[in-house]
PDB file of N, CA and C in Angstrom:
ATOM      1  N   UNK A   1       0.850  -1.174   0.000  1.00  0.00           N
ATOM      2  CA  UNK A   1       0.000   0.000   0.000  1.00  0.00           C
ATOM      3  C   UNK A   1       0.896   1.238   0.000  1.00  0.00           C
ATOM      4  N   UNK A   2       0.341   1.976  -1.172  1.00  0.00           N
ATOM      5  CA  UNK A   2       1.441   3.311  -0.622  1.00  0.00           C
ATOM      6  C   UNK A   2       0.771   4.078   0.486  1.00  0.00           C
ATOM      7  N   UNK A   3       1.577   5.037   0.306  1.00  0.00           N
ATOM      8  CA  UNK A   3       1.830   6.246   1.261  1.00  0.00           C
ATOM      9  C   UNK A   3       0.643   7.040   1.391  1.00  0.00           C
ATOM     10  N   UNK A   4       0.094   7.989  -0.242  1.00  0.00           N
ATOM     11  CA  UNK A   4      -0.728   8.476  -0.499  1.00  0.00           C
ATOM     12  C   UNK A   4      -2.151   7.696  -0.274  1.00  0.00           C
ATOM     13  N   UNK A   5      -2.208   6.534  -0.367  1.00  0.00           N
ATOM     14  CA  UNK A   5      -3.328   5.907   0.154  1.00  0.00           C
ATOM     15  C   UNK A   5      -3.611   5.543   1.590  1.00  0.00           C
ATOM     16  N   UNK A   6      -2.614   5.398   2.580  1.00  0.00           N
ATOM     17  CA  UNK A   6      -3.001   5.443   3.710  1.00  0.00           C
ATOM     18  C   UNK A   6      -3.210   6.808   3.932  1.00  0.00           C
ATOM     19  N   UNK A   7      -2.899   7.324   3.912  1.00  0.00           N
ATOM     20  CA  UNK A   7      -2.937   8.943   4.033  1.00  0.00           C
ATOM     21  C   UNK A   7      -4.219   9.546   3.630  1.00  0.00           C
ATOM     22  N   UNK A   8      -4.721   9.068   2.440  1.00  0.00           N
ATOM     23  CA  UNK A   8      -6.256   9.249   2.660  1.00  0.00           C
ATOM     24  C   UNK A   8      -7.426   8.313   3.410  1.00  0.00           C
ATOM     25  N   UNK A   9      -6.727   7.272   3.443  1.00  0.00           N
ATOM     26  CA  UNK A   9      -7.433   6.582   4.887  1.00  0.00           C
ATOM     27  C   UNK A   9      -8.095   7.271   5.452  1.00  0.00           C
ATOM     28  N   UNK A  10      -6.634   7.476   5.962  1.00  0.00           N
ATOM     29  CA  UNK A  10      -6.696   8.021   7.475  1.00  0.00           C
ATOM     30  C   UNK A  10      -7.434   9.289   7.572  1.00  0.00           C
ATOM     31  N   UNK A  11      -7.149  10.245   6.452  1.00  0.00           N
ATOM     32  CA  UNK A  11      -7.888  11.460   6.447  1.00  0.00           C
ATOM     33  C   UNK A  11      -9.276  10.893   6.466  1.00  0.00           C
ATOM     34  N   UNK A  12      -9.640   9.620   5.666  1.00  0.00           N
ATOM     35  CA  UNK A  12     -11.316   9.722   5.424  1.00  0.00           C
ATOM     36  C   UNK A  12     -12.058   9.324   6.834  1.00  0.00           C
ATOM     37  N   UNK A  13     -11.272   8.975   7.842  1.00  0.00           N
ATOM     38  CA  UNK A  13     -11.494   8.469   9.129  1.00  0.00           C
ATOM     39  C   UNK A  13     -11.952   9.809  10.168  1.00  0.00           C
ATOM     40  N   UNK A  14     -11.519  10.898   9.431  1.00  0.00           N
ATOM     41  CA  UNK A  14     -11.823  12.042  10.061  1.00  0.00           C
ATOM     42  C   UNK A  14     -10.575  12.239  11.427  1.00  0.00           C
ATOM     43  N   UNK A  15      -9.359  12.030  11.176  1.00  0.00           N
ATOM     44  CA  UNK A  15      -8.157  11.306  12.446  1.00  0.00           C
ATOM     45  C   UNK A  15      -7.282  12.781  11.720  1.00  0.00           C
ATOM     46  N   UNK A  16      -6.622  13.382  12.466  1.00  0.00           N
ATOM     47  CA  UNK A  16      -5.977  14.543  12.549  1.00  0.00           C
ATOM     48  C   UNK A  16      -4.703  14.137  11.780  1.00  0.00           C
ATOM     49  N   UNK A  17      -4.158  14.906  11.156  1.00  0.00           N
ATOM     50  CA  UNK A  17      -2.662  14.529  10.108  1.00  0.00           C
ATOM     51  C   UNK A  17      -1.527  14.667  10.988  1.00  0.00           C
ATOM     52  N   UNK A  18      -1.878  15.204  12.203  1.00  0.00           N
ATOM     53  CA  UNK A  18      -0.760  15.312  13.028  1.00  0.00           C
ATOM     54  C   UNK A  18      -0.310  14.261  13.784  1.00  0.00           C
ATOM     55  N   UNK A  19      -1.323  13.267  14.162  1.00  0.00           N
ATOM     56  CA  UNK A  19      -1.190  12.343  14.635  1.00  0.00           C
ATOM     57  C   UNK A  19      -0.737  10.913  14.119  1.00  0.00           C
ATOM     58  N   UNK A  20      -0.066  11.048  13.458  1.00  0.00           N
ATOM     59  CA  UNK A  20       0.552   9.611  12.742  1.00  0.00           C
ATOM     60  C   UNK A  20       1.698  10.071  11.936  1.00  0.00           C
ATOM     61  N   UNK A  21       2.508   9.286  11.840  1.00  0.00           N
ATOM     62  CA  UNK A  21       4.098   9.270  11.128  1.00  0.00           C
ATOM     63  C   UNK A  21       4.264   8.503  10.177  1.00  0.00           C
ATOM     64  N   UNK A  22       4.120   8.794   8.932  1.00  0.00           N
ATOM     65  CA  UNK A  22       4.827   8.094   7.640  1.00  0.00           C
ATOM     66  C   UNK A  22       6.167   8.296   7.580  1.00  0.00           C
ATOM     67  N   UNK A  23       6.996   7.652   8.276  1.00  0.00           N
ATOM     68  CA  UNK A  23       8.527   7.798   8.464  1.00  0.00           C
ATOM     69  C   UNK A  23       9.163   7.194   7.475  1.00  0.00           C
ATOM     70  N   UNK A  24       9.282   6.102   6.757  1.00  0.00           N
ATOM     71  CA  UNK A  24       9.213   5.976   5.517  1.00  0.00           C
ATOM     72  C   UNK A  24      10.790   5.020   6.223  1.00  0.00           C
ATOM     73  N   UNK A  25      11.860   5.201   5.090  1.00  0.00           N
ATOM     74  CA  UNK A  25      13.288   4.391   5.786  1.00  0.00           C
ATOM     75  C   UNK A  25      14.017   5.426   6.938  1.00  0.00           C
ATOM     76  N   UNK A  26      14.543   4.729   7.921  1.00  0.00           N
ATOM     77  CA  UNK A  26      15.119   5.705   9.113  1.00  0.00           C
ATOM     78  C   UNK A  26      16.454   5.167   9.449  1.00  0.00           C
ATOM     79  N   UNK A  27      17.518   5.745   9.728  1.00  0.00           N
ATOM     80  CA  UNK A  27      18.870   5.161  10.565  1.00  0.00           C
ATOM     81  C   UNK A  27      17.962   4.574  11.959  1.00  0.00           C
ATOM     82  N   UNK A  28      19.176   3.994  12.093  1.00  0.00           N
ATOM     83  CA  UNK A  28      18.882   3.089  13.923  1.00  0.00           C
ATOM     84  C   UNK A  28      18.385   4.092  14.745  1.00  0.00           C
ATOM     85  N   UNK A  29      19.397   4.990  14.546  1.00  0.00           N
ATOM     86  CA  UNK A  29      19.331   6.520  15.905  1.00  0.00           C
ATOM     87  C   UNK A  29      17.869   6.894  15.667  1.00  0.00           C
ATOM     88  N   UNK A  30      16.962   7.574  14.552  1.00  0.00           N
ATOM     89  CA  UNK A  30      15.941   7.904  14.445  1.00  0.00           C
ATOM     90  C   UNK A  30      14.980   7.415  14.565  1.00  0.00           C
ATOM     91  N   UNK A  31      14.956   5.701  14.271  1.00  0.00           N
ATOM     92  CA  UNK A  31      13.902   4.504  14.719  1.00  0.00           C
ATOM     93  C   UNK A  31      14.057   4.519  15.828  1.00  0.00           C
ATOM     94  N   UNK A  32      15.249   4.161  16.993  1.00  0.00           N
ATOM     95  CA  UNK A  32      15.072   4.262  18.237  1.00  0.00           C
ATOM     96  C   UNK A  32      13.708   5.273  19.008  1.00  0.00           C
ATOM     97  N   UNK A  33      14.426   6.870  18.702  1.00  0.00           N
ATOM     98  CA  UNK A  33      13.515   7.865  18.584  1.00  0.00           C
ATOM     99  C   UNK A  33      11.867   7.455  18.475  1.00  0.00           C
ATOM    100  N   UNK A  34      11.598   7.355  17.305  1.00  0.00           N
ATOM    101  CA  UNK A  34      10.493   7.019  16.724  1.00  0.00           C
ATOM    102  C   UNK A  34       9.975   6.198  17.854  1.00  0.00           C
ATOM    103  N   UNK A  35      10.608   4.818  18.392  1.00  0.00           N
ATOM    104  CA  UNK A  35       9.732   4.255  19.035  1.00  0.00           C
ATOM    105  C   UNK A  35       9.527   4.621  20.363  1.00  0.00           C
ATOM    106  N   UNK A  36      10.276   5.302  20.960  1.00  0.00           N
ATOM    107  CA  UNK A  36      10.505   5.533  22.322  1.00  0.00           C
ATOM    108  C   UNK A  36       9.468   6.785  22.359  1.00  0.00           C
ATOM    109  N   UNK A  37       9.341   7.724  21.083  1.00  0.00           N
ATOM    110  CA  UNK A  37       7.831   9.108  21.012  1.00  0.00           C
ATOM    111  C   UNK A  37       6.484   7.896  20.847  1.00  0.00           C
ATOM    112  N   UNK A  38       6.614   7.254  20.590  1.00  0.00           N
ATOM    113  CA  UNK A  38       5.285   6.364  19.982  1.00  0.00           C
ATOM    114  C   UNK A  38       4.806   6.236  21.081  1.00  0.00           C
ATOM    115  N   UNK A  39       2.884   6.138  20.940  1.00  0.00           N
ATOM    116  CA  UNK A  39       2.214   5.758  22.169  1.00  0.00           C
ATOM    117  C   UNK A  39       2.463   3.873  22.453  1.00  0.00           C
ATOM    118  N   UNK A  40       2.526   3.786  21.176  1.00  0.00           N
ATOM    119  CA  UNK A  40       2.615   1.724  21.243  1.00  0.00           C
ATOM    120  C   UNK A  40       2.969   1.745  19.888  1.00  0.00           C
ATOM    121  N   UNK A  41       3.471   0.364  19.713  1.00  0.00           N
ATOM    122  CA  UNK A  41       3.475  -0.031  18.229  1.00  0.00           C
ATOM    123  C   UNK A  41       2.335  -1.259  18.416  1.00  0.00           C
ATOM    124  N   UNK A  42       2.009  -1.094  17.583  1.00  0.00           N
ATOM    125  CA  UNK A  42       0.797  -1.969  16.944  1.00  0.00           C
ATOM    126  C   UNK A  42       0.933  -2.932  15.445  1.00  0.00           C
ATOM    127  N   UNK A  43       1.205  -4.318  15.811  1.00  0.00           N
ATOM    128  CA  UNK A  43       1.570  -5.017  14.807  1.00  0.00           C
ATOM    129  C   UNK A  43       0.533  -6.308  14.122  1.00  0.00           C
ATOM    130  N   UNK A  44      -0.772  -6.338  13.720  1.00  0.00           N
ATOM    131  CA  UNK A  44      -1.642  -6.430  12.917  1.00  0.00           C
ATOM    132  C   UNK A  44      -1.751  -7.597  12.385  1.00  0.00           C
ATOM    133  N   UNK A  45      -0.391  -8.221  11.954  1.00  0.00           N
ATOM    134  CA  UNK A  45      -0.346  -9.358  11.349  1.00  0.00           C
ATOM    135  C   UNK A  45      -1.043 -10.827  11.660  1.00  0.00           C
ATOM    136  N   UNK A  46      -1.557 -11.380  10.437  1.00  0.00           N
ATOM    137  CA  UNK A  46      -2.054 -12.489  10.532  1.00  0.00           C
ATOM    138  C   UNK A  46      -1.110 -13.512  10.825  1.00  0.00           C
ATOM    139  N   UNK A  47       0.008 -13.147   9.939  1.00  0.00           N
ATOM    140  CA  UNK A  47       1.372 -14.713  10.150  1.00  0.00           C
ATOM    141  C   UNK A  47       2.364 -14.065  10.307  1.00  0.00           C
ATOM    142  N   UNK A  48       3.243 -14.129  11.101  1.00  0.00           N
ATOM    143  CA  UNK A  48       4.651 -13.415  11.718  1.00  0.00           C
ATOM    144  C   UNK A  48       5.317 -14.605  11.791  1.00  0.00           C
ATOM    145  N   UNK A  49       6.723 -14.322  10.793  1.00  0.00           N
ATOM    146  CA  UNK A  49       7.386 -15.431  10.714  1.00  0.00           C
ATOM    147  C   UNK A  49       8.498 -14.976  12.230  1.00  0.00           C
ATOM    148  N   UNK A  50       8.677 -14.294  12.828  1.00  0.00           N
ATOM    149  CA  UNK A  50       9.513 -13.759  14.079  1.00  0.00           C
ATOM    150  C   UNK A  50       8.967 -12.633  15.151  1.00  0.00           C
ATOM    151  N   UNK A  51       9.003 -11.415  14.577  1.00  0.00           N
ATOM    152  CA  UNK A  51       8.204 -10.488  15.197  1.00  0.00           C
ATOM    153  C   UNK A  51       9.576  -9.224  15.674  1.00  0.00           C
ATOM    154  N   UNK A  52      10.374  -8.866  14.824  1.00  0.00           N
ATOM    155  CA  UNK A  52      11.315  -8.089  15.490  1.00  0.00           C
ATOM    156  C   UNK A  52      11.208  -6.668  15.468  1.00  0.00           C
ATOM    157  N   UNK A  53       9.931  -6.115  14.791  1.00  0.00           N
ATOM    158  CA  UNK A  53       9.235  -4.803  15.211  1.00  0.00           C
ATOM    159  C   UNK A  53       9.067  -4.835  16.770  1.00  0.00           C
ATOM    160  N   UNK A  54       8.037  -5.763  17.193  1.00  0.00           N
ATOM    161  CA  UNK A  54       7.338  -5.764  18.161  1.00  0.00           C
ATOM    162  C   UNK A  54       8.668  -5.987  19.364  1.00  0.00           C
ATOM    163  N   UNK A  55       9.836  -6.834  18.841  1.00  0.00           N
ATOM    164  CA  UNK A  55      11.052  -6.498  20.060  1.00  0.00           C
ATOM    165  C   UNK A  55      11.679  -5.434  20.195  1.00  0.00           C
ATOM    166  N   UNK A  56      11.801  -4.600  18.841  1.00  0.00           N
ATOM    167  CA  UNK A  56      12.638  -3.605  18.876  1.00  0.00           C
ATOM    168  C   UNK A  56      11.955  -2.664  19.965  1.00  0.00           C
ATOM    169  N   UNK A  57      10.604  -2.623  19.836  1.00  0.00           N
ATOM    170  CA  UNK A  57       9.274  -1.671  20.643  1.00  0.00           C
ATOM    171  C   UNK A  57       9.714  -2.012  21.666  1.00  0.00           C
ATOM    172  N   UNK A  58       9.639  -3.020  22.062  1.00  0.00           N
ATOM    173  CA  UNK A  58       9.839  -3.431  23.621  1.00  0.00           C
ATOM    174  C   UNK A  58      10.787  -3.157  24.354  1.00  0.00           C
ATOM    175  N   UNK A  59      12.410  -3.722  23.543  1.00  0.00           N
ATOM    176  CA  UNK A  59      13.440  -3.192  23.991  1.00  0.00           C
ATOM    177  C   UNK A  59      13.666  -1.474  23.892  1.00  0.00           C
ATOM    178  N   UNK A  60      12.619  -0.526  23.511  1.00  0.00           N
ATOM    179  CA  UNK A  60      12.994   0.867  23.632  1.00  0.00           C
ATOM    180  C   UNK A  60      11.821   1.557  24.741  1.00  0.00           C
ATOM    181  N   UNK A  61      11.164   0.425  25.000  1.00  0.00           N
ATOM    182  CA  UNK A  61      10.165   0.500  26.313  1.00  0.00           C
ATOM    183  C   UNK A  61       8.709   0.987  25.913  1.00  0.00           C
ATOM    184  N   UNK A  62       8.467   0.634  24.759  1.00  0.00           N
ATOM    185  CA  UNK A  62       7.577   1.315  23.786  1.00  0.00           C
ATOM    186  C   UNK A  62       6.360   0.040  24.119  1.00  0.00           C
ATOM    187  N   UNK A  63       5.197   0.182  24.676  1.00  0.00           N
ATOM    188  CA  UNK A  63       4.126  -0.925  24.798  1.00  0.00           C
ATOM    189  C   UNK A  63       4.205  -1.309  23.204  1.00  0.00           C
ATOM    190  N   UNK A  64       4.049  -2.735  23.105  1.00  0.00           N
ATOM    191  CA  UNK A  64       3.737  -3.319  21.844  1.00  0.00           C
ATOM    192  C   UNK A  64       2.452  -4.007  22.111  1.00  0.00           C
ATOM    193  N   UNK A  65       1.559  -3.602  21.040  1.00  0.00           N
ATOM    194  CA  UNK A  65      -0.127  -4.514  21.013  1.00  0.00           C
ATOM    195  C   UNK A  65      -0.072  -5.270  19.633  1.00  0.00           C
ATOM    196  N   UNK A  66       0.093  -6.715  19.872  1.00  0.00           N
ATOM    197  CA  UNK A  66       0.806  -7.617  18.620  1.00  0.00           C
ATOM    198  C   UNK A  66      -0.604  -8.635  18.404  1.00  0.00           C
ATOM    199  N   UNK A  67      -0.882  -9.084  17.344  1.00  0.00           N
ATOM    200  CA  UNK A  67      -1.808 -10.158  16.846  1.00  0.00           C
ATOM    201  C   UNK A  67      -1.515 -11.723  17.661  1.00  0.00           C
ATOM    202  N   UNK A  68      -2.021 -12.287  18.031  1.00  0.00           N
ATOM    203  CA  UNK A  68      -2.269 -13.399  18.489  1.00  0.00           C
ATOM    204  C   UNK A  68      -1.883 -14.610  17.424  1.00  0.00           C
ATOM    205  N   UNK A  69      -1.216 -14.655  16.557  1.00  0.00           N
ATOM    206  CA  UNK A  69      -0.674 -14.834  15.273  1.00  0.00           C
ATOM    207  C   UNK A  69       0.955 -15.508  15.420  1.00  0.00           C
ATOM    208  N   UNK A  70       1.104 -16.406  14.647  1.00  0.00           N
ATOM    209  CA  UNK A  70       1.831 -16.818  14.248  1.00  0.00           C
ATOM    210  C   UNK A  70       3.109 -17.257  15.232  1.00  0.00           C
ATOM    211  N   UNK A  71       4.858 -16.530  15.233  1.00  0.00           N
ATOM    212  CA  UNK A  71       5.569 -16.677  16.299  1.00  0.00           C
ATOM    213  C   UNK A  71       5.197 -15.310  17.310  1.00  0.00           C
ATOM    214  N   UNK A  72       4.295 -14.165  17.254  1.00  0.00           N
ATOM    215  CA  UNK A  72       4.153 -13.361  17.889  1.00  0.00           C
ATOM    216  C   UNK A  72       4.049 -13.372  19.272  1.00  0.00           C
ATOM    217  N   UNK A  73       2.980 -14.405  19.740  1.00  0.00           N
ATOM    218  CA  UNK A  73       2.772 -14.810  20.898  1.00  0.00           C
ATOM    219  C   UNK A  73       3.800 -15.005  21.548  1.00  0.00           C
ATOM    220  N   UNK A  74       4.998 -16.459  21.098  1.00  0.00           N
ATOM    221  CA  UNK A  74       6.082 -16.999  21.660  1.00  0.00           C
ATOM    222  C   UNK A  74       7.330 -15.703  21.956  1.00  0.00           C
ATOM    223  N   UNK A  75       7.182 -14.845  20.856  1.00  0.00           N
ATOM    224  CA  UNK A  75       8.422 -14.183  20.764  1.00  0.00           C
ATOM    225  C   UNK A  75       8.042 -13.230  21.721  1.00  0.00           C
ATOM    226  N   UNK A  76       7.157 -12.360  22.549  1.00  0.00           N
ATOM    227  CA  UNK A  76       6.826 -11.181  23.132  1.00  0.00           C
ATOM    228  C   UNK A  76       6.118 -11.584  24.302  1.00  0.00           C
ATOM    229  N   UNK A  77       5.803 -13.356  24.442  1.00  0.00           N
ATOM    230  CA  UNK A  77       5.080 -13.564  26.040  1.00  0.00           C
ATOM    231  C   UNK A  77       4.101 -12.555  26.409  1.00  0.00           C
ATOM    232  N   UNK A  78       4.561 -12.551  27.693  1.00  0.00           N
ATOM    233  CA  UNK A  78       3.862 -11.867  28.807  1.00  0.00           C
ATOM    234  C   UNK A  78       4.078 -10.060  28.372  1.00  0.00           C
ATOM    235  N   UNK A  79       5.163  -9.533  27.467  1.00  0.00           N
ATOM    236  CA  UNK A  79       5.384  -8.598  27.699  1.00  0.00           C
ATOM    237  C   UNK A  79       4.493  -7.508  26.883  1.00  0.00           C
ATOM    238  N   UNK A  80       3.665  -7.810  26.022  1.00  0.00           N
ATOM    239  CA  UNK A  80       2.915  -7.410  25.073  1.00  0.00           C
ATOM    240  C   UNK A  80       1.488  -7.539  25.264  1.00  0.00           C
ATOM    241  N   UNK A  81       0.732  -6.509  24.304  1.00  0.00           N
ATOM    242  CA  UNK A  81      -1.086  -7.411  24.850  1.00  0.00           C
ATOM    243  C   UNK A  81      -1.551  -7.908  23.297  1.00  0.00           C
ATOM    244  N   UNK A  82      -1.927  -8.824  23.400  1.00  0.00           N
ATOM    245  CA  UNK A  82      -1.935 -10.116  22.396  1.00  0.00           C
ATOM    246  C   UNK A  82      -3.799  -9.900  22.297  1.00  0.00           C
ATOM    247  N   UNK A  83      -3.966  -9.650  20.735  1.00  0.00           N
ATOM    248  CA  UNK A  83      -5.271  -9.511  20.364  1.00  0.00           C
ATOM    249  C   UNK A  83      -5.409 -10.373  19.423  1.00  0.00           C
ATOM    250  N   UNK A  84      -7.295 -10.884  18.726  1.00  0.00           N
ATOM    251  CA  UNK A  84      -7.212 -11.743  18.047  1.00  0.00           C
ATOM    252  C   UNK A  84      -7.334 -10.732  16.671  1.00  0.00           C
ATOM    253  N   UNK A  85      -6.491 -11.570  15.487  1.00  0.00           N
ATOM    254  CA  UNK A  85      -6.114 -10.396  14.354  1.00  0.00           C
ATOM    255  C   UNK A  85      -7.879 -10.442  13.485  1.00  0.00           C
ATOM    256  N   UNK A  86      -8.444 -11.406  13.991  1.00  0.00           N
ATOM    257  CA  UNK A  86      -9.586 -11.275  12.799  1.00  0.00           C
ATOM    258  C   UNK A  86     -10.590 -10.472  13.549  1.00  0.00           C
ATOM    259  N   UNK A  87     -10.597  -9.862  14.781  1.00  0.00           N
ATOM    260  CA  UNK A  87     -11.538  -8.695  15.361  1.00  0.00           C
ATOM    261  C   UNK A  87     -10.878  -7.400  15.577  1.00  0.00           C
ATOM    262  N   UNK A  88     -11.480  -7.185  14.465  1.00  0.00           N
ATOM    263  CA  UNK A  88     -11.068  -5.588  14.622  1.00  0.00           C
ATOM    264  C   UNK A  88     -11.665  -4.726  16.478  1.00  0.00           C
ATOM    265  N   UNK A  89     -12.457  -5.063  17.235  1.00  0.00           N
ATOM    266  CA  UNK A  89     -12.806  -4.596  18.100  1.00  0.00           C
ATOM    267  C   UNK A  89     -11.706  -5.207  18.950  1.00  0.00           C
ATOM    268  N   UNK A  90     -11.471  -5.851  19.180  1.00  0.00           N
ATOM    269  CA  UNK A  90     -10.461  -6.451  20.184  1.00  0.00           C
ATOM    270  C   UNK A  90      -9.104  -6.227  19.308  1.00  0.00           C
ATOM    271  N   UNK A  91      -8.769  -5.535  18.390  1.00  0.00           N
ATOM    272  CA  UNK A  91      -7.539  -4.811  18.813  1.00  0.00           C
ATOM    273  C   UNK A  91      -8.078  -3.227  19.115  1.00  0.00           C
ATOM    274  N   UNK A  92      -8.894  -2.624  18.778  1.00  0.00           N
ATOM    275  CA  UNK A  92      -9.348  -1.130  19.503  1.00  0.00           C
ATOM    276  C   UNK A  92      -9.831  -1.134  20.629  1.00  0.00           C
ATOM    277  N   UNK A  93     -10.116  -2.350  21.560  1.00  0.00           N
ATOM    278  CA  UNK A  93      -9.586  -2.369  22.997  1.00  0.00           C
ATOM    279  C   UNK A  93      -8.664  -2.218  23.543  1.00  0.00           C
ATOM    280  N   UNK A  94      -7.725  -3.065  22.927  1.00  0.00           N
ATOM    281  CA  UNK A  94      -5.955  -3.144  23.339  1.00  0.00           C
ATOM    282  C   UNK A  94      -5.429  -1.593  23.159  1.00  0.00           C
ATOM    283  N   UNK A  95      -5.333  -0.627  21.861  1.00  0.00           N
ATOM    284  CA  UNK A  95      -5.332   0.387  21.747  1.00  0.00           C
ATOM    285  C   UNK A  95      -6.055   0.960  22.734  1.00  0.00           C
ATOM    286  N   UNK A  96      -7.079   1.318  23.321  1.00  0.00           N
ATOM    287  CA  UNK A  96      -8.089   2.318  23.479  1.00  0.00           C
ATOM    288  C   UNK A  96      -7.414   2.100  25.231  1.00  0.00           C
ATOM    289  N   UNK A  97      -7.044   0.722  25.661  1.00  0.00           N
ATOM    290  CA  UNK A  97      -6.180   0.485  27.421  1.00  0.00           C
ATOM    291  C   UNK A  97      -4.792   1.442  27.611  1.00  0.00           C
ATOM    292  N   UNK A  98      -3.948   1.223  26.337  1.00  0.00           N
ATOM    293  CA  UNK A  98      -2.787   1.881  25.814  1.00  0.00           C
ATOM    294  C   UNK A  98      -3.044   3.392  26.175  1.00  0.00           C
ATOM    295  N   UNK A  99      -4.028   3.689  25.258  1.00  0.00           N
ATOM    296  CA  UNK A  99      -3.969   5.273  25.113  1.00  0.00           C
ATOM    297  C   UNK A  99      -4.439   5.591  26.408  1.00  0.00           C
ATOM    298  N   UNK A 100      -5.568   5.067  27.765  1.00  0.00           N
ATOM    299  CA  UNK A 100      -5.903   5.364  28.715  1.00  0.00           C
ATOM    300  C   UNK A 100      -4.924   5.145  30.167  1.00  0.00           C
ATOM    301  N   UNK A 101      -4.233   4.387  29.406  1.00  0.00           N
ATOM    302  CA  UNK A 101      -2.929   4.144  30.508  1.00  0.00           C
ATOM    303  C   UNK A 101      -3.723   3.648  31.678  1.00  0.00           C
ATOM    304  N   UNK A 102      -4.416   2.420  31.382  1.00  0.00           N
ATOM    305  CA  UNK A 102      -4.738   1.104  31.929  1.00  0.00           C
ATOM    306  C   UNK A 102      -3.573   0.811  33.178  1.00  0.00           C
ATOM    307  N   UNK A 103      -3.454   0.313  33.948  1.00  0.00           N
ATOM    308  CA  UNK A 103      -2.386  -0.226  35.303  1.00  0.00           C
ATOM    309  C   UNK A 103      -2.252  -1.442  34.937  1.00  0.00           C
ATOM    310  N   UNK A 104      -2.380  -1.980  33.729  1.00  0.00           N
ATOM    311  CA  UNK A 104      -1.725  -3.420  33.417  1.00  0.00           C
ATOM    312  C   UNK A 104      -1.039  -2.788  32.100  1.00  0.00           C
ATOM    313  N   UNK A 105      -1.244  -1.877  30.986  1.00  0.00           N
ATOM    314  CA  UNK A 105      -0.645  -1.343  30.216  1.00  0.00           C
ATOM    315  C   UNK A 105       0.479  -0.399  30.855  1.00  0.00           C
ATOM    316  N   UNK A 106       0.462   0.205  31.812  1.00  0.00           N
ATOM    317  CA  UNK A 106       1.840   0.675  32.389  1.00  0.00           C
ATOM    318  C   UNK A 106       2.860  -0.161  32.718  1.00  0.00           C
ATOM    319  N   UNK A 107       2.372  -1.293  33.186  1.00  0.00           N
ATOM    320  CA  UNK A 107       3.541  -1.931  33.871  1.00  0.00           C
ATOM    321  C   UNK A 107       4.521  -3.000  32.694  1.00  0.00           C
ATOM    322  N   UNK A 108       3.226  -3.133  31.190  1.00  0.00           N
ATOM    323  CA  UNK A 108       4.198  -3.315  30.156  1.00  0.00           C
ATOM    324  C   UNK A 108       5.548  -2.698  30.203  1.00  0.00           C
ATOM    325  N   UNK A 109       5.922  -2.024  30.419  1.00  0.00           N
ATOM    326  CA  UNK A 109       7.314  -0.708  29.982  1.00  0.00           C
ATOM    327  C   UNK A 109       8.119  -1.869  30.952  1.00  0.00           C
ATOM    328  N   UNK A 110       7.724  -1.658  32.100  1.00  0.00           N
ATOM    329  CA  UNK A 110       8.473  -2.207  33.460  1.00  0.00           C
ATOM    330  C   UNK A 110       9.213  -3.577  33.093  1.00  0.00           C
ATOM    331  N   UNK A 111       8.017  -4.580  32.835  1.00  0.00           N
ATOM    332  CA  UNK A 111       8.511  -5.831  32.175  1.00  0.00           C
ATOM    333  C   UNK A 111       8.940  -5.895  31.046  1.00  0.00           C
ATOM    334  N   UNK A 112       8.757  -5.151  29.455  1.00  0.00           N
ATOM    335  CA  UNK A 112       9.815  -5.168  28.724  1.00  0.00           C
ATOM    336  C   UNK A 112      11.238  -5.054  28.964  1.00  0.00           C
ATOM    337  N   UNK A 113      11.550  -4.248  30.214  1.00  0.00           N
ATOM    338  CA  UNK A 113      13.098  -3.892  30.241  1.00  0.00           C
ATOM    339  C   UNK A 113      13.218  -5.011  30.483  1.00  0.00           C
ATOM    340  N   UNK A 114      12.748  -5.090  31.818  1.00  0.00           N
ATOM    341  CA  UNK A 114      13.119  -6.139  32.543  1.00  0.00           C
ATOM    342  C   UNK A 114      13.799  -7.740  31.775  1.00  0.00           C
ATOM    343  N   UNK A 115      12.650  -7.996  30.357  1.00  0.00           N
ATOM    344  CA  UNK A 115      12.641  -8.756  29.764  1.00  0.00           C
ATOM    345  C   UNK A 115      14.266  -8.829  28.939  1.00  0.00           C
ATOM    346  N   UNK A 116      14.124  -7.658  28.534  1.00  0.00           N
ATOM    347  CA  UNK A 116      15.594  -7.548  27.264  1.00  0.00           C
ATOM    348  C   UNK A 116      16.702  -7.421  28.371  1.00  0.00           C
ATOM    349  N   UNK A 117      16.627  -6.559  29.555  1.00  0.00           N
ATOM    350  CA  UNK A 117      18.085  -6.499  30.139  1.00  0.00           C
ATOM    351  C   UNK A 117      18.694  -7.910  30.704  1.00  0.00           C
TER     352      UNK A 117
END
């Protein structure tokens, strides 16, 4: 999908242009960045042959909300909140805990370190 088409997505969603990042390719230093400003990363996928978005998130303390899918589960445990990918409502729960800063979504951060250090 390009660029210009999510982009009107998102506009047709009535969702503010300020709020989302088409970052496009980044050095390490600026992805770090990127994930550590992010409210969560959110990874969607039906089949994940590994999942090293959703670690990189973790290891920069970034909540990851990952699909219930494939190696996702195994690779991110306990440290992630695991939705089913074919309900769209049950991942805009997982989101909607994230953005409210839920007391089981805070303590994600805590146990990611914990996890990678």
């Amino acid at each position: 999908v390009e660029e210009g088409e999510l982009r009107n997505v998102w506009a047709s969603c009535g969702l503010p242009a300020d709020r989302i990042v088409f970052a496009g390719a980044v050095d390490d230093r600026t992805l770090v960045r990127l994930y550590k400003e992010a409210l969560a990363l959110v990874q969607p996928s039906f089949m994940e042959g590994f999942g090293l978005t959703a670690l990189e998130a973790i290891a920069c303390g970034t909540p990851a909300i990952a699909a219930r899918a494939g190696a996702l589960p195994e690779i991110v445990g306990d440290d992630a909140l695991l939705f089913d990918p074919a309900s769209p409502s049950d991942l805009a729960a997982k989101i909607e805990a994230v953005a409210v800063g839920k007391p089981n979504t805070r303590k994600l951060k805590e146990l990611a370190r914990d996890r990678i250090d």
